[in-house]
N, C-alpha and C. Protein backbone atom coordinates (compact mmCIF):
# COMPACT_ATOMS: atom_id res chain seq x y z
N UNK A 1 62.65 7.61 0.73
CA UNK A 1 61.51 8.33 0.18
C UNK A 1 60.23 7.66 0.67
N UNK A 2 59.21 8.47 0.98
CA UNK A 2 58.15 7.49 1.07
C UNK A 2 56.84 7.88 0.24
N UNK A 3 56.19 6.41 0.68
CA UNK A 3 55.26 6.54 -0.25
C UNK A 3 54.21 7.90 -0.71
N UNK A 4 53.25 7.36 -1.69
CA UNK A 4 52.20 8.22 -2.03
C UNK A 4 51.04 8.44 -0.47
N UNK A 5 51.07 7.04 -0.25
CA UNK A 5 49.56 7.60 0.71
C UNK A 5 50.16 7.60 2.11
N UNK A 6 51.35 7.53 2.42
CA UNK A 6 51.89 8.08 3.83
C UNK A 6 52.63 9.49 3.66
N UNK A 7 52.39 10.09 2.32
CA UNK A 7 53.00 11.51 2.34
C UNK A 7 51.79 12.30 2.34
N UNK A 8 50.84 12.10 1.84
CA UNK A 8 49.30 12.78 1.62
C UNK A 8 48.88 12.98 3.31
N UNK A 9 48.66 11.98 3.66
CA UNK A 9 48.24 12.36 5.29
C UNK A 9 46.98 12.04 4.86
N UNK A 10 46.15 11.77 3.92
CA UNK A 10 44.68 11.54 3.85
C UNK A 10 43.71 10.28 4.29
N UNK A 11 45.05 9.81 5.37
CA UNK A 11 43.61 8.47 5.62
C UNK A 11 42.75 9.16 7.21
N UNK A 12 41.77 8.80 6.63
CA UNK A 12 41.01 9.05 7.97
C UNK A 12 40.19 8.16 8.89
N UNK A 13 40.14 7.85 10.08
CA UNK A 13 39.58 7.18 10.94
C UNK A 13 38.15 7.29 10.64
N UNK A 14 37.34 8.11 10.23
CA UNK A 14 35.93 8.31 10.12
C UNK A 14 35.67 7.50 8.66
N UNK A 15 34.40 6.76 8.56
CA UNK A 15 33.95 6.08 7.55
C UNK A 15 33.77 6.89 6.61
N UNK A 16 33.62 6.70 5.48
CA UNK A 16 32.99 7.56 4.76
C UNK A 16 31.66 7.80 4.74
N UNK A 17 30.83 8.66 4.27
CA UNK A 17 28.90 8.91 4.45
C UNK A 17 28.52 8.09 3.72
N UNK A 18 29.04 7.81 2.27
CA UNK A 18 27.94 6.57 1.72
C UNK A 18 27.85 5.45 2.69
N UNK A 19 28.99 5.32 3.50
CA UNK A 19 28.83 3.81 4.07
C UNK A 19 28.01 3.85 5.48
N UNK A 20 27.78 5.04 6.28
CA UNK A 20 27.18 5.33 7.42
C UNK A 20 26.15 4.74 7.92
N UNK A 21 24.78 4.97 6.65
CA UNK A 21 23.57 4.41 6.95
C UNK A 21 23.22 2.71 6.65
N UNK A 22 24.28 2.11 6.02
CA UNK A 22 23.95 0.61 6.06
C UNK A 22 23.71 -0.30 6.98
N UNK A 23 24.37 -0.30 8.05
CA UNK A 23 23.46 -0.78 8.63
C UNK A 23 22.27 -0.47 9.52
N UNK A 24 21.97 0.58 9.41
CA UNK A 24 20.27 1.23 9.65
C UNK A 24 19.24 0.58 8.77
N UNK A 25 19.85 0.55 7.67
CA UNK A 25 19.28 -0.21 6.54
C UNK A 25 18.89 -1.49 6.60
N UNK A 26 19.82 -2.61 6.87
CA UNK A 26 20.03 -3.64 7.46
C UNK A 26 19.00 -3.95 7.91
N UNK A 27 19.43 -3.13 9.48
CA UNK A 27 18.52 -3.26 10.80
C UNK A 27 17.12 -2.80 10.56
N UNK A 28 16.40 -2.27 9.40
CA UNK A 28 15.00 -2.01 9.35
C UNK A 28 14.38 -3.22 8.50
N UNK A 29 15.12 -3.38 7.60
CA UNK A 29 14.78 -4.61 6.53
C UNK A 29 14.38 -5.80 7.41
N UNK A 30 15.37 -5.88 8.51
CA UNK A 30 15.02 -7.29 9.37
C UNK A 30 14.38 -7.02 10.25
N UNK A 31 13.87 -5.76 10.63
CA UNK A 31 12.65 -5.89 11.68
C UNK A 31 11.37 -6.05 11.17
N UNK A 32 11.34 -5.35 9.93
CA UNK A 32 10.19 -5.27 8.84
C UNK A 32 9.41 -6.94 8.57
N UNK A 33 10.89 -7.69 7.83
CA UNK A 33 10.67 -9.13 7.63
C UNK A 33 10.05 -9.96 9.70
N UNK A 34 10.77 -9.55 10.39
CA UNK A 34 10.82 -10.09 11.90
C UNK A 34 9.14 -9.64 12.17
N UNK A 35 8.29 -8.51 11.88
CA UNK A 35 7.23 -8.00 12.65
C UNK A 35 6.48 -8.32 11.47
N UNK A 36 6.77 -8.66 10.10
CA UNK A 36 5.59 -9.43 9.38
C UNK A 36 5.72 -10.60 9.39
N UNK A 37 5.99 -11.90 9.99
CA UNK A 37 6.32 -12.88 10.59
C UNK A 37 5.58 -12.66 11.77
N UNK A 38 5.55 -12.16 12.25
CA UNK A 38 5.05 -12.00 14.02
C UNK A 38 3.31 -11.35 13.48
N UNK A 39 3.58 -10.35 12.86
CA UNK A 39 2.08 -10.15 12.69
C UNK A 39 1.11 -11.67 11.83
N UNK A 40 1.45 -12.20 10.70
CA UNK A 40 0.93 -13.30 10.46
C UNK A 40 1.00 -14.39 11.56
N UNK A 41 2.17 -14.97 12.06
CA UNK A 41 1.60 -15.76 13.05
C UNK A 41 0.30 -15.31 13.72
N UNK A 42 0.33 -13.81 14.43
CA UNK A 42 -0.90 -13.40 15.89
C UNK A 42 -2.35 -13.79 14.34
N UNK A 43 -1.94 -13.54 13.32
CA UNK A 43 -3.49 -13.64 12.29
C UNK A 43 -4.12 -15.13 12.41
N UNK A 44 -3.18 -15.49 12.36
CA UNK A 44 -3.16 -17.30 12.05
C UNK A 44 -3.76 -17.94 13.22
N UNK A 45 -3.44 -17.21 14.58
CA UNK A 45 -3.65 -17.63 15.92
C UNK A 45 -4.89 -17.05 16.25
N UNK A 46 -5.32 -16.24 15.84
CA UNK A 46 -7.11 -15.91 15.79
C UNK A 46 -7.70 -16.39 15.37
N UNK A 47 -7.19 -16.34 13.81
CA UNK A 47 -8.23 -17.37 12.83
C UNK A 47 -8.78 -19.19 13.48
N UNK A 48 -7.48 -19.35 14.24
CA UNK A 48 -7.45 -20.58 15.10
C UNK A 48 -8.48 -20.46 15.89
N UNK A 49 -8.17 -19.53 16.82
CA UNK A 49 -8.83 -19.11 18.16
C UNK A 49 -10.81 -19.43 17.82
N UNK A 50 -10.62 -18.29 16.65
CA UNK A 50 -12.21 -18.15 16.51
C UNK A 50 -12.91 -19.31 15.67
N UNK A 51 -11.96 -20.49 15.72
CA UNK A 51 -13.07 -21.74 14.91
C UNK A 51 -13.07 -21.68 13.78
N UNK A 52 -12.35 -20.32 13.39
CA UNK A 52 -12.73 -20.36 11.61
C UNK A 52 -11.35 -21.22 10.59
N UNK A 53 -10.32 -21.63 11.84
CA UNK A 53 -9.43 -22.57 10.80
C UNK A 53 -10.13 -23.83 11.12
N UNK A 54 -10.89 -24.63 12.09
CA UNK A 54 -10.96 -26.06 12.04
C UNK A 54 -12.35 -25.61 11.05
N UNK A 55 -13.38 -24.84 10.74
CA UNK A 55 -14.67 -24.89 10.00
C UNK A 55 -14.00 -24.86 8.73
N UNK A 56 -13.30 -23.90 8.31
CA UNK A 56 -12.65 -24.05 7.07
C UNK A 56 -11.82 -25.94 6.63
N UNK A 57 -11.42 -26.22 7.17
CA UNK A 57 -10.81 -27.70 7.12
C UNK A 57 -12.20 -28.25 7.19
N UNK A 58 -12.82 -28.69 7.73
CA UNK A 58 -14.30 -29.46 7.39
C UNK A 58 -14.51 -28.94 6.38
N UNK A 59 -14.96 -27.59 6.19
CA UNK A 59 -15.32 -27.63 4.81
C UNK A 59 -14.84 -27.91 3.92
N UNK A 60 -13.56 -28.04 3.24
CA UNK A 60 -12.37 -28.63 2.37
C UNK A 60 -12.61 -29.86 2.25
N UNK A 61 -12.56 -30.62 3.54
CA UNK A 61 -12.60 -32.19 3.70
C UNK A 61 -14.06 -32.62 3.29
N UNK A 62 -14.76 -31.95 3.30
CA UNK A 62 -16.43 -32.34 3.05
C UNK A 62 -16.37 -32.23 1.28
N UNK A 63 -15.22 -31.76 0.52
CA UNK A 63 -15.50 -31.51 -0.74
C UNK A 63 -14.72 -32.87 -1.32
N UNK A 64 -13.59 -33.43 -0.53
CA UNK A 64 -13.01 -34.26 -0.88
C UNK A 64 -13.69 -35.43 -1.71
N UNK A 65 -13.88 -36.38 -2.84
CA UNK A 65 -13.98 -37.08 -3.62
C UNK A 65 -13.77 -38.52 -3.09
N UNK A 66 -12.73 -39.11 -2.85
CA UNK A 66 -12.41 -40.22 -2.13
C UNK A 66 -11.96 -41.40 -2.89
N UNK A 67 -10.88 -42.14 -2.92
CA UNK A 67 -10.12 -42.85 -3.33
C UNK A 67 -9.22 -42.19 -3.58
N UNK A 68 -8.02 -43.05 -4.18
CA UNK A 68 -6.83 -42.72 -4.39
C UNK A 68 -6.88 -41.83 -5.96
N UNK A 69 -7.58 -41.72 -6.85
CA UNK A 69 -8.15 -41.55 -8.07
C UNK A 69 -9.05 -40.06 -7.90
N UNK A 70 -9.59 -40.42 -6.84
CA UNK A 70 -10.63 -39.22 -6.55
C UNK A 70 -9.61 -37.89 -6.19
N UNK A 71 -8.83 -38.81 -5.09
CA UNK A 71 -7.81 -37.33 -4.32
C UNK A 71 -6.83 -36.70 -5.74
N UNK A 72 -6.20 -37.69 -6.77
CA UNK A 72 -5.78 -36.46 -7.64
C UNK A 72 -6.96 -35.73 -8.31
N UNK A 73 -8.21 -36.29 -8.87
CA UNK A 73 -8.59 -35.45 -9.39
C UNK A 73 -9.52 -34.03 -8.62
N UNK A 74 -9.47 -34.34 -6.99
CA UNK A 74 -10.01 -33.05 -6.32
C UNK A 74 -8.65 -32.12 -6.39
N UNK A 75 -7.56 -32.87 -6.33
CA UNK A 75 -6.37 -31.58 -6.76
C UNK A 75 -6.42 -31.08 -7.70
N UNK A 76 -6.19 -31.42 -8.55
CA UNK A 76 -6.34 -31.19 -9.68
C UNK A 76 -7.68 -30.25 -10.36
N UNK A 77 -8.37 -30.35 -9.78
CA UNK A 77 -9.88 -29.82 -9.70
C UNK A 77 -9.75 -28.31 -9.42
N UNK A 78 -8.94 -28.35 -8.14
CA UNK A 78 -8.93 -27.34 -7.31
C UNK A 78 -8.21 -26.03 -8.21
């Protein structure tokens, strides 16, 4: 006698549809995360470019307090 699911004939080679689009899914999630990564770096690399990350750091460092006493309380401040 044989079984239940070799008498049915119902297995099929084709996936089923819920499972179709996962990895489309996948594959957008990680380009999404991959091209906002890539877009902040190119931001970061202008901000560089145009002087406005080393002016920003002087200015920070020009607020600094000084000693070991001073630096927690400019953290702390902040």
């Amino acid at each position: 006698m044989r079984s239940r699911t070799e008498s049915t004939g119902c297995r099929s080679k084709v996936p089923l549809r819920k499972d179709q689009g996962q990895a489309t899914v996948e594959f957008a999630l990680v380009l999404l995360a991959f091209l906002a990564v890539v877009a902040g770096l190119g931001a970061l690399a202008d901000f560089g470019r145009s002087g406005a990350l080393s002016n920003h750091a002087a200015y920070g460092a020009s607020h600094h307090v000084g000693g070991e006493t001073g630096a927690w309380a400019d953290v702390l401040a902040y």
